[in-house]
N, C-alpha and C. Protein backbone atom coordinates (compact mmCIF):
# COMPACT_ATOMS: atom_id res chain seq x y z
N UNK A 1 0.82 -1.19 0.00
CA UNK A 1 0.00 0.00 0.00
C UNK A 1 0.87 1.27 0.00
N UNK A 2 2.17 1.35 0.51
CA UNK A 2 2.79 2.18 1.11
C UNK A 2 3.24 2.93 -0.72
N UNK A 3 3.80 1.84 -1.59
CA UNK A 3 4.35 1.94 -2.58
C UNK A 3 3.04 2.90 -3.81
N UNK A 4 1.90 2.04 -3.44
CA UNK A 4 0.60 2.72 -4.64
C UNK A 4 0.79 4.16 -3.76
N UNK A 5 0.58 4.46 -2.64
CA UNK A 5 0.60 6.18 -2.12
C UNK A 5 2.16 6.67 -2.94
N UNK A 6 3.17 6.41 -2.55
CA UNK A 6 3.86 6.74 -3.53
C UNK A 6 4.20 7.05 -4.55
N UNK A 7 3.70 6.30 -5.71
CA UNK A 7 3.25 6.70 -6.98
C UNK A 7 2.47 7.31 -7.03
N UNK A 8 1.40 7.48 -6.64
CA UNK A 8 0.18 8.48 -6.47
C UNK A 8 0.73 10.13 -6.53
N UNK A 9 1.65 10.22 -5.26
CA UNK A 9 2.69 11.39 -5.17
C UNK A 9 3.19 11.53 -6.13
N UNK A 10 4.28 10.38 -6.36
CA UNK A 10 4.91 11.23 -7.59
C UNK A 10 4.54 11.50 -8.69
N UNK A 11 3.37 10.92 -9.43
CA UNK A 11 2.56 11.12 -10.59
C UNK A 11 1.61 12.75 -10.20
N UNK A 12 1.66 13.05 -8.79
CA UNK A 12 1.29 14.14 -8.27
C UNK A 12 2.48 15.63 -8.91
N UNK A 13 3.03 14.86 -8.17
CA UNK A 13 4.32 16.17 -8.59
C UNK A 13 4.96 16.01 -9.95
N UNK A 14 5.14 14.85 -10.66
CA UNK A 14 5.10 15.01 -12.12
C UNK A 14 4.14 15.55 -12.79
N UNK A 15 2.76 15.59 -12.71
CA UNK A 15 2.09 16.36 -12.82
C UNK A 15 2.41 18.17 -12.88
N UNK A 16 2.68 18.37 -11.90
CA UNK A 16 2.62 19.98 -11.34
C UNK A 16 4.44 20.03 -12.06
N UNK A 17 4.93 19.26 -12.54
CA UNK A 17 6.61 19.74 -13.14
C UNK A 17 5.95 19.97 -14.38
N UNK A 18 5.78 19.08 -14.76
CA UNK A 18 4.34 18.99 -16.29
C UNK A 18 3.86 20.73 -16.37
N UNK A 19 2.82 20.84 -15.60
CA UNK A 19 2.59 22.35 -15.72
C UNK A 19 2.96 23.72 -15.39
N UNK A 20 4.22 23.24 -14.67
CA UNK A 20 5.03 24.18 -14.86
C UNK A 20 6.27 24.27 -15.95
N UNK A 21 5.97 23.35 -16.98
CA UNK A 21 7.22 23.36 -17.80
C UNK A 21 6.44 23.97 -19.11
N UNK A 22 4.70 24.05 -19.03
CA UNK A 22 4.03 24.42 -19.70
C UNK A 22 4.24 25.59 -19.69
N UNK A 23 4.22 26.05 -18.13
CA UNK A 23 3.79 27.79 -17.94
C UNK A 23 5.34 28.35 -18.57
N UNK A 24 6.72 27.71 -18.53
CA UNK A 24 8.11 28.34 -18.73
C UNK A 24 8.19 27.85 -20.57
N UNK A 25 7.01 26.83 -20.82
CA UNK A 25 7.62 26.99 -22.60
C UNK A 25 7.59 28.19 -23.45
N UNK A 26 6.46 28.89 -23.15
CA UNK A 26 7.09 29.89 -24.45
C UNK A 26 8.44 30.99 -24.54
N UNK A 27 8.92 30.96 -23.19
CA UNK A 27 10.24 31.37 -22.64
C UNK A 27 11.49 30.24 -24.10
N UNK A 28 11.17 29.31 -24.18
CA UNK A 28 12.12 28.25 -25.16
C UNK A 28 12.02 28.67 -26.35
N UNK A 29 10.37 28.68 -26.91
CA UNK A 29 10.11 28.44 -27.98
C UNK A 29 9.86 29.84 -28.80
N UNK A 30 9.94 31.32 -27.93
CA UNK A 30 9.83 32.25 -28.80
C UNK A 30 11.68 32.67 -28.95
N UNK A 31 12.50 31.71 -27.81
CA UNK A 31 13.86 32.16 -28.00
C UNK A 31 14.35 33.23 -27.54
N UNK A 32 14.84 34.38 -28.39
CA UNK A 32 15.83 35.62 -27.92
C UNK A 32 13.57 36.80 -27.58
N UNK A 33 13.32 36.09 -28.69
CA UNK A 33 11.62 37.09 -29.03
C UNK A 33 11.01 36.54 -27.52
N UNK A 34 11.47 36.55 -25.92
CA UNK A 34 10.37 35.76 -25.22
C UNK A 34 9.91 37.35 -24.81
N UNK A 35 9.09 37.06 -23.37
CA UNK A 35 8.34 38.41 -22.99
C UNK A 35 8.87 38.41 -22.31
N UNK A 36 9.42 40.14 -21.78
CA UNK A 36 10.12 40.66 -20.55
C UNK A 36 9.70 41.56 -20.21
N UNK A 37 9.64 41.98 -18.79
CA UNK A 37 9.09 42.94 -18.28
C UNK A 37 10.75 43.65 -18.16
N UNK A 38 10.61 45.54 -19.21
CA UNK A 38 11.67 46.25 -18.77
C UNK A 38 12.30 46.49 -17.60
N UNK A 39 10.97 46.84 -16.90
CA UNK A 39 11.64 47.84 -15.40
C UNK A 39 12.25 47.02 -15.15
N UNK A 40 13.48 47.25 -14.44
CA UNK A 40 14.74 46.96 -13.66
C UNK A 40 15.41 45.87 -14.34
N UNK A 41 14.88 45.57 -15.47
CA UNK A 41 15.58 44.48 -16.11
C UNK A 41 17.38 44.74 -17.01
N UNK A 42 16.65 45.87 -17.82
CA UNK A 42 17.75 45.79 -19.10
C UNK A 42 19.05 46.62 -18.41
N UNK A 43 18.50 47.57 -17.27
CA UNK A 43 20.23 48.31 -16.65
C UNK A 43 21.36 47.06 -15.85
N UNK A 44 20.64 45.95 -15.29
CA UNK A 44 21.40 45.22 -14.94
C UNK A 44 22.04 44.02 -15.91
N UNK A 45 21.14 44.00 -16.78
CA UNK A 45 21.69 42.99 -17.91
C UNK A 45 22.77 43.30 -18.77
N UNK A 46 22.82 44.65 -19.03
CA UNK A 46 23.85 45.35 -19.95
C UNK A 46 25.17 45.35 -18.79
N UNK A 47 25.15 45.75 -17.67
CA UNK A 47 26.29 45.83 -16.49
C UNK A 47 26.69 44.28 -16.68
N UNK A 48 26.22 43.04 -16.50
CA UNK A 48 26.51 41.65 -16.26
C UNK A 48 27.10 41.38 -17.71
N UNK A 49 26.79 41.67 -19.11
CA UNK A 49 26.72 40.82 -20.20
C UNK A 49 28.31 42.21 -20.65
N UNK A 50 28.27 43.75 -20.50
CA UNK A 50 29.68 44.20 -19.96
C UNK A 50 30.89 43.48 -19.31
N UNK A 51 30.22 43.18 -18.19
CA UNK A 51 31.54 42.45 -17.36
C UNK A 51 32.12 40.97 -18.10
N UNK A 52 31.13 40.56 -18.66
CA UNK A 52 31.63 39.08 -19.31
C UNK A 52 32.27 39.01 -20.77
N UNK A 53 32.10 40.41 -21.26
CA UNK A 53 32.72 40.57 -22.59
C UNK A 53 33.38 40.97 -22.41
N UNK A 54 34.06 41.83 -21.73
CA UNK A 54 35.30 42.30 -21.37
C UNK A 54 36.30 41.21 -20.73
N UNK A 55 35.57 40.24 -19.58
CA UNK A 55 36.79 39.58 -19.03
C UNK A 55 36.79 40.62 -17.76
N UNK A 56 36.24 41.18 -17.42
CA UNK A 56 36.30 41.72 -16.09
C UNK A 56 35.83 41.37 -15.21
N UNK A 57 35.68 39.85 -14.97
CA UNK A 57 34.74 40.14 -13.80
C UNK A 57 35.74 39.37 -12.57
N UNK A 58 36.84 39.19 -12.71
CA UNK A 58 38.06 39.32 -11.53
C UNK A 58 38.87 40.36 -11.43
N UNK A 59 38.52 41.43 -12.25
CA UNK A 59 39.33 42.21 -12.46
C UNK A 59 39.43 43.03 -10.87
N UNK A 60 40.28 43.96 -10.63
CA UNK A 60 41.08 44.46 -9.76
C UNK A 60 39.78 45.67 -8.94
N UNK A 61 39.08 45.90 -8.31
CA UNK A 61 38.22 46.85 -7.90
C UNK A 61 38.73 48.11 -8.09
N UNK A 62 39.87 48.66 -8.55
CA UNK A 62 40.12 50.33 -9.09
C UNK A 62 40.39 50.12 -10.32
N UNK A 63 40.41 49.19 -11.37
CA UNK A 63 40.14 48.85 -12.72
C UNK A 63 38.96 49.81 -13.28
N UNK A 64 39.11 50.34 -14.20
CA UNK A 64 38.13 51.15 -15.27
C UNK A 64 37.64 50.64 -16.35
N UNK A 65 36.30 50.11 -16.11
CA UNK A 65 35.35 49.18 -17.80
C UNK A 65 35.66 50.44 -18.20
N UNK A 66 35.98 50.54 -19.90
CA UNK A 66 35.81 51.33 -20.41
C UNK A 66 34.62 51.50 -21.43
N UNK A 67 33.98 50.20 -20.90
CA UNK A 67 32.89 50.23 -22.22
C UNK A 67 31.21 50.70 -21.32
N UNK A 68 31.24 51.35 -19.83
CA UNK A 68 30.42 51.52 -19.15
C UNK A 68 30.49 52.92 -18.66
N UNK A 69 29.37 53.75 -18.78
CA UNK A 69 29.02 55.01 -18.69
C UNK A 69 30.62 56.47 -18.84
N UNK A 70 31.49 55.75 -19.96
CA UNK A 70 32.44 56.31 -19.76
C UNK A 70 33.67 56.18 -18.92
N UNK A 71 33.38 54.97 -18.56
CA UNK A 71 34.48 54.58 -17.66
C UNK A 71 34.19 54.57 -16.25
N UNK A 72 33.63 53.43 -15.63
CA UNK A 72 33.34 53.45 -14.36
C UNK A 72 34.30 52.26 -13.62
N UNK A 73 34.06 52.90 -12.59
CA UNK A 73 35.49 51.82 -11.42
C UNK A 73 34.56 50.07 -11.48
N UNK A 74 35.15 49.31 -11.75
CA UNK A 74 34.95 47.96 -11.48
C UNK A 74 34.06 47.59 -10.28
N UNK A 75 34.77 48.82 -8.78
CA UNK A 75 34.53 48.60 -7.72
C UNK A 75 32.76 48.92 -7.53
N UNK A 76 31.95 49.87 -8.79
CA UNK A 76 31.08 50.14 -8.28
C UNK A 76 29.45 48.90 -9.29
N UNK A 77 30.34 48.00 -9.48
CA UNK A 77 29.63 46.75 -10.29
C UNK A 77 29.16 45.81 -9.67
N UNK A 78 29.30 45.47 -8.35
CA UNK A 78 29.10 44.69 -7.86
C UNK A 78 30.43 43.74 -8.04
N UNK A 79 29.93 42.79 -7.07
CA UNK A 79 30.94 41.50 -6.74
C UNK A 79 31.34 40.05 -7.57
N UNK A 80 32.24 39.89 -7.87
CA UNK A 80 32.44 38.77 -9.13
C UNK A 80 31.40 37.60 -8.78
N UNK A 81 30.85 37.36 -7.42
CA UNK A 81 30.44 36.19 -7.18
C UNK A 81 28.93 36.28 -7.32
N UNK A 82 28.50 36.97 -7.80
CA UNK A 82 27.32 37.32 -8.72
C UNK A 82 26.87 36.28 -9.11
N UNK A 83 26.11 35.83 -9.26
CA UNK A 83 25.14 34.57 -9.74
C UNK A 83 25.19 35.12 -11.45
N UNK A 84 24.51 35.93 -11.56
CA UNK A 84 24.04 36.83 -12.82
C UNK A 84 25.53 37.16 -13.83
N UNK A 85 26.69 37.42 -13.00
CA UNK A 85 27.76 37.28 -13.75
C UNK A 85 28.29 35.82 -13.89
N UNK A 86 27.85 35.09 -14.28
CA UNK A 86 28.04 33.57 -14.15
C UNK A 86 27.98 33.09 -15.13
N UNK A 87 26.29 33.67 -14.93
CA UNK A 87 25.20 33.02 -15.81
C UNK A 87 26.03 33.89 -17.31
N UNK A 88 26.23 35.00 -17.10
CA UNK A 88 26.18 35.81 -18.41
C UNK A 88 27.77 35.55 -19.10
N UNK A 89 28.74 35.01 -18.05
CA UNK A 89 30.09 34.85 -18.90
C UNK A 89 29.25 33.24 -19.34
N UNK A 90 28.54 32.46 -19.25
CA UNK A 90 28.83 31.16 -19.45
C UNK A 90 27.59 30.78 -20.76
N UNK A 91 26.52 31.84 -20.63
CA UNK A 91 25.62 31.84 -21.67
C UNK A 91 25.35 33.25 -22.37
N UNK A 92 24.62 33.17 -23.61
CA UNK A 92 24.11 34.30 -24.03
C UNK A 92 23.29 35.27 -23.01
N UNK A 93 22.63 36.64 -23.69
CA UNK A 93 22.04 37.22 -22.80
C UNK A 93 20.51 36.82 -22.68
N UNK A 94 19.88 36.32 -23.93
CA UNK A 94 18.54 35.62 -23.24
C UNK A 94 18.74 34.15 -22.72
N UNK A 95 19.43 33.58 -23.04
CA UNK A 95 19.60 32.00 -22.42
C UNK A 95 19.98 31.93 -21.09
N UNK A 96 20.64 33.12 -20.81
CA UNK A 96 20.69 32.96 -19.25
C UNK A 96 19.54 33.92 -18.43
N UNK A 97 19.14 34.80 -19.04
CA UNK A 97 17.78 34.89 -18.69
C UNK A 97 16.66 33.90 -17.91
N UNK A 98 16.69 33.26 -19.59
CA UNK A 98 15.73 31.82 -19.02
C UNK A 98 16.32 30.97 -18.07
N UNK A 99 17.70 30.93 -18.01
CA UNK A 99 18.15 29.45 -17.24
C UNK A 99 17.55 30.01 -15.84
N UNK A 100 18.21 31.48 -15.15
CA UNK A 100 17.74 31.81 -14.26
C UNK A 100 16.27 31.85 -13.76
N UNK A 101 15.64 31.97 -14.77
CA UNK A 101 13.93 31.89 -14.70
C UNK A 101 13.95 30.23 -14.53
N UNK A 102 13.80 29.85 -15.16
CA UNK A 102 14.13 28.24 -15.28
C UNK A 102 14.34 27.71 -13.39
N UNK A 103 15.42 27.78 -12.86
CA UNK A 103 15.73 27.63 -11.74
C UNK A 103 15.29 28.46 -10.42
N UNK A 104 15.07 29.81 -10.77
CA UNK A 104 13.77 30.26 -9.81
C UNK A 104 12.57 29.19 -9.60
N UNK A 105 11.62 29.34 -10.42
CA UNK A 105 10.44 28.63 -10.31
C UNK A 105 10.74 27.22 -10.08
N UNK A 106 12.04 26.22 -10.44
CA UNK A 106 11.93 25.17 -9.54
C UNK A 106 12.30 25.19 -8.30
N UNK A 107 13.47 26.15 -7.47
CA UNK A 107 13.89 25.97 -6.59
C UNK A 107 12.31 26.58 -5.83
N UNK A 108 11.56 27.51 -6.66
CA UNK A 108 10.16 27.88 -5.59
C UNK A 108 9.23 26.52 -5.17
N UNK A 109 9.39 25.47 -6.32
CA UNK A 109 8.35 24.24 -6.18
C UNK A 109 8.51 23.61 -5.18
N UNK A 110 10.09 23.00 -5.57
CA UNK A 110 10.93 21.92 -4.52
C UNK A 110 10.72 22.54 -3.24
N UNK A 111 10.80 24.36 -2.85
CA UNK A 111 10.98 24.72 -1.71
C UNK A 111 10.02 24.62 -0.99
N UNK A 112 8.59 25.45 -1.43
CA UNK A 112 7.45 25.11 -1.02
C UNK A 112 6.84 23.26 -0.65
N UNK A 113 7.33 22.75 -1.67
CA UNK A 113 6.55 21.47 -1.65
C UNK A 113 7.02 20.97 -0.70
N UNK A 114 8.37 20.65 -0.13
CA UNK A 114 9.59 20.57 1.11
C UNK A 114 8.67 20.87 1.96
N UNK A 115 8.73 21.97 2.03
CA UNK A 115 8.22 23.12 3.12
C UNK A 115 6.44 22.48 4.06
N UNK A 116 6.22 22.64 2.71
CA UNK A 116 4.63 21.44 3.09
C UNK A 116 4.48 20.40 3.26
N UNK A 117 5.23 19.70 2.80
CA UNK A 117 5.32 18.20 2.82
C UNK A 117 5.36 17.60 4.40
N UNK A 118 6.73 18.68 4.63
CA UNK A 118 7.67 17.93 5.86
C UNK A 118 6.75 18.51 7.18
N UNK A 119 6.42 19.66 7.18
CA UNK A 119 6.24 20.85 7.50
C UNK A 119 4.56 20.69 8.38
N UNK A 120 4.16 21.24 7.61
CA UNK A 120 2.38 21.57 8.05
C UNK A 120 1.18 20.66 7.34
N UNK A 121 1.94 20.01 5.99
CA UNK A 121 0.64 19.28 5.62
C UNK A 121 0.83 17.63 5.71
N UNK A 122 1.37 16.76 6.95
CA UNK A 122 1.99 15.93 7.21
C UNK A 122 1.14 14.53 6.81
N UNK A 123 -0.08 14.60 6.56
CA UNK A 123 -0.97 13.75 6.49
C UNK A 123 -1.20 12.83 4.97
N UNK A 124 -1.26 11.93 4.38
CA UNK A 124 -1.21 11.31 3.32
C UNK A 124 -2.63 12.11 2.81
N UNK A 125 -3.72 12.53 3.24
CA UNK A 125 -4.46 12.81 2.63
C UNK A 125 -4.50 14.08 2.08
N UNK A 126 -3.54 14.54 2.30
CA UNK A 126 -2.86 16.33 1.93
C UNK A 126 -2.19 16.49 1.20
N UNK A 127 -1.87 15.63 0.56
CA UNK A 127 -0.38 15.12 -0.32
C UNK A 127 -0.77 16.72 -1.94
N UNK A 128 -2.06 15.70 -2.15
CA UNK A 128 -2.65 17.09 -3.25
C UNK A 128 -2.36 18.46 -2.84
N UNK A 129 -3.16 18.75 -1.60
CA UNK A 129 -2.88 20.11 -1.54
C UNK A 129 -1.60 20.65 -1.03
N UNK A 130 -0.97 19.64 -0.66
CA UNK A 130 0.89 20.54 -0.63
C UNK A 130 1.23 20.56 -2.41
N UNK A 131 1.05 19.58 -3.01
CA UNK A 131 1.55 19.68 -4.48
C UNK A 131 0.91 21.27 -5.20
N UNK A 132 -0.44 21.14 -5.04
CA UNK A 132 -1.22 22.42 -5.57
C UNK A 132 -0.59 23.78 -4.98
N UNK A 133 -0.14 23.85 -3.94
CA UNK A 133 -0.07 25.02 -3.07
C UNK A 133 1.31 25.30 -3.43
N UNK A 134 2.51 23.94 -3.73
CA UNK A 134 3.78 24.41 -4.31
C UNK A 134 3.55 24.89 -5.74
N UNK A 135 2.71 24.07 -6.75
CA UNK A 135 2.28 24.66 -7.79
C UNK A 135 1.91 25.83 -8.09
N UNK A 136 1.21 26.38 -7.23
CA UNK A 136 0.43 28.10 -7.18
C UNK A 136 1.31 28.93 -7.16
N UNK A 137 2.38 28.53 -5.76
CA UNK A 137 3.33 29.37 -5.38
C UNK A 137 4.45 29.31 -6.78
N UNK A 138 5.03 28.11 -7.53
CA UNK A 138 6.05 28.61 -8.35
C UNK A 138 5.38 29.17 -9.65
N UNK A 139 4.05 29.35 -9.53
CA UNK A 139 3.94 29.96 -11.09
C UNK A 139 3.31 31.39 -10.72
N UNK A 140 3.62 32.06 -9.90
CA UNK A 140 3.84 33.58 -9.65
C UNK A 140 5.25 33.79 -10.29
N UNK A 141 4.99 35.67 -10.71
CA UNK A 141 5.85 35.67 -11.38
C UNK A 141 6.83 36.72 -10.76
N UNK A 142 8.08 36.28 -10.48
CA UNK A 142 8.98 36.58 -9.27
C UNK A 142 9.77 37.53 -10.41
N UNK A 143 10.53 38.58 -9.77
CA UNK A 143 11.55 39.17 -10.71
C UNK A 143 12.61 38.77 -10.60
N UNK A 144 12.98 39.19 -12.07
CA UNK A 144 14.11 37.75 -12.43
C UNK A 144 15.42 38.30 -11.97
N UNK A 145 15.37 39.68 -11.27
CA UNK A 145 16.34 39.86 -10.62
C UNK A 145 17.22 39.51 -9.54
N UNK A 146 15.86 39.44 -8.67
CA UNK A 146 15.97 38.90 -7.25
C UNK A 146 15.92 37.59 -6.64
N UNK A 147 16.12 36.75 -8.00
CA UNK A 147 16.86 35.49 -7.83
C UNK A 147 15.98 34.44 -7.30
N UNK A 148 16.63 34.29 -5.99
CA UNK A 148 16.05 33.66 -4.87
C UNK A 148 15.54 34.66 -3.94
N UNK A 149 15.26 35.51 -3.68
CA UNK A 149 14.79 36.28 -2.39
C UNK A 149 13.66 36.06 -1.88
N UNK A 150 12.89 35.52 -3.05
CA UNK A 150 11.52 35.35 -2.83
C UNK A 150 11.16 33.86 -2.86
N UNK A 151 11.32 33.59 -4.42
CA UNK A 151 11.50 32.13 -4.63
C UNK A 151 12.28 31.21 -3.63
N UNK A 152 13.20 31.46 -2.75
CA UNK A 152 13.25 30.92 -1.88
C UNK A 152 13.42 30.48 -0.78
N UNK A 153 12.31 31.41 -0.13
CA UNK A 153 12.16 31.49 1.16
C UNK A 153 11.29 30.60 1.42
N UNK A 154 10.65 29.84 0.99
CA UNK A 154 10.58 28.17 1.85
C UNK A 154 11.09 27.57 1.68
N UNK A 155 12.29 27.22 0.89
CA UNK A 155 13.80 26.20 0.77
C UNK A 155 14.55 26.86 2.06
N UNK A 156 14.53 27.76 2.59
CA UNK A 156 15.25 28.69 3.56
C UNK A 156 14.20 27.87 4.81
N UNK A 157 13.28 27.97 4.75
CA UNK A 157 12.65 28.11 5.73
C UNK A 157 12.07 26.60 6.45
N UNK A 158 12.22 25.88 5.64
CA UNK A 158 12.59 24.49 5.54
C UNK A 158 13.72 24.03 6.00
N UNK A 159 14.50 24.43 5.39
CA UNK A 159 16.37 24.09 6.04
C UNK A 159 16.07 24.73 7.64
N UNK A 160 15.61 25.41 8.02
CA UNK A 160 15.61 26.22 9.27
C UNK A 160 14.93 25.39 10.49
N UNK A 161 13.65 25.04 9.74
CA UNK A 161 12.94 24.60 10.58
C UNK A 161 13.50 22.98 10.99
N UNK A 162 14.00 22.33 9.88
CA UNK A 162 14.77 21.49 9.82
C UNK A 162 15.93 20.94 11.15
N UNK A 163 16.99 22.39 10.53
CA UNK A 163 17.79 22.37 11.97
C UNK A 163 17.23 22.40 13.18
N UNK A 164 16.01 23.23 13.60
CA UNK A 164 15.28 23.40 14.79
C UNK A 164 14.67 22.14 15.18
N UNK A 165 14.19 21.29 14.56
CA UNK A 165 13.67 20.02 15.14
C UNK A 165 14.76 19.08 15.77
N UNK A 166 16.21 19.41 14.93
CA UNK A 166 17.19 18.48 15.29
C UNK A 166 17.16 17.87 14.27
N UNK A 167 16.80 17.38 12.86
CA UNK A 167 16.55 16.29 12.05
C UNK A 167 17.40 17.05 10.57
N UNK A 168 18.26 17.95 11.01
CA UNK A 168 19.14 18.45 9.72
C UNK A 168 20.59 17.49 9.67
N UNK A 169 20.46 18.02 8.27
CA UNK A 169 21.97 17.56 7.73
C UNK A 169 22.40 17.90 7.13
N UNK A 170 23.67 17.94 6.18
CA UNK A 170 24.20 18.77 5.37
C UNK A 170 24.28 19.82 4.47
N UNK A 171 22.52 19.15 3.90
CA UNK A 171 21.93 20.32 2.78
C UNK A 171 20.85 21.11 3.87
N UNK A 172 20.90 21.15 5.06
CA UNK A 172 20.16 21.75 5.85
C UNK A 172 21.26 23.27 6.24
């Protein structure tokens, strides 16, 4: 019996990966053409996709990009360990777009669903509504700036509560 609840679950949460891979396809399939919301988007994308064409992004903090507002200090770019400068020396500028979108909304699923699973909806007969409720939560649409701040604060909050019971470990 233990095994049919099991499958049940995971055909649960394959499910909800299912429709969330729905809600992130046209992000694939329109390519460089997907939809973006401007505000706060394109000043940080041009600073990140700068630093990676140049090769600056170990560079020395009194170093001068010369290809940024006339020459601005390195020091006022932020920090090499940038997620976003990562993404942008290692992919194009919409592909890492998406990857980051891409990995928001799962780390929001896994976090939430964690979060509920372990958490507050402990009961086999809840199984749905932790899946639905991680579902809801990763298909809000988080800015793709702020990474994790939002997206994942029940992977945070999970690991936390985790340690507090006593029942953590490494990835806690």
């Amino acid at each position: 019996m233990d095994f049919l609840s099991r499958l049940k679950e995971n055909r649960l949460v394959c499910i909800a990966l299912f429709v969330l891979l729905l809600y992130l396809l046209p992000f694939f399939v329109l390519g460089e053409d997907f939809p973006a919301l401007v505000h706060d988007n394109l000043d940080w994308l041009v600073t990140y996709k700068v630093l990676a064409e140049n090769g600056q992004i170990f560079a020395p903090m009194d170093t001068v990009v010369p290809n940024f507002m006339l020459g601005l200090p390195r020091s006022s770019l932020g920090t090499e360990f940038n997620f976003f400068s990562w993404l942008y020396a290692f992919f194009a500028p919409a592909s890492a777009f998406i990857v980051n979108l891409c990995l928001m909304h799962l780390v929001a699923f896994a976090g939430m669903y964690l979060l509920l699973k372990n958490h507050f909806l402990k009961g086999r007969e809840c199984r749905f509504i932790a899946v639905g409720s991680a579902l809801a939560f990763a298909l809000l649409p988080f800015a793709p700036l702020a990474v994790l701040t939002v997206a994942g604060m029940p992977l945070a909050l999970y690991a936390f509560l985790n340690i507090r019971a006593g029942r953590s470990g490494k990835r806690d």
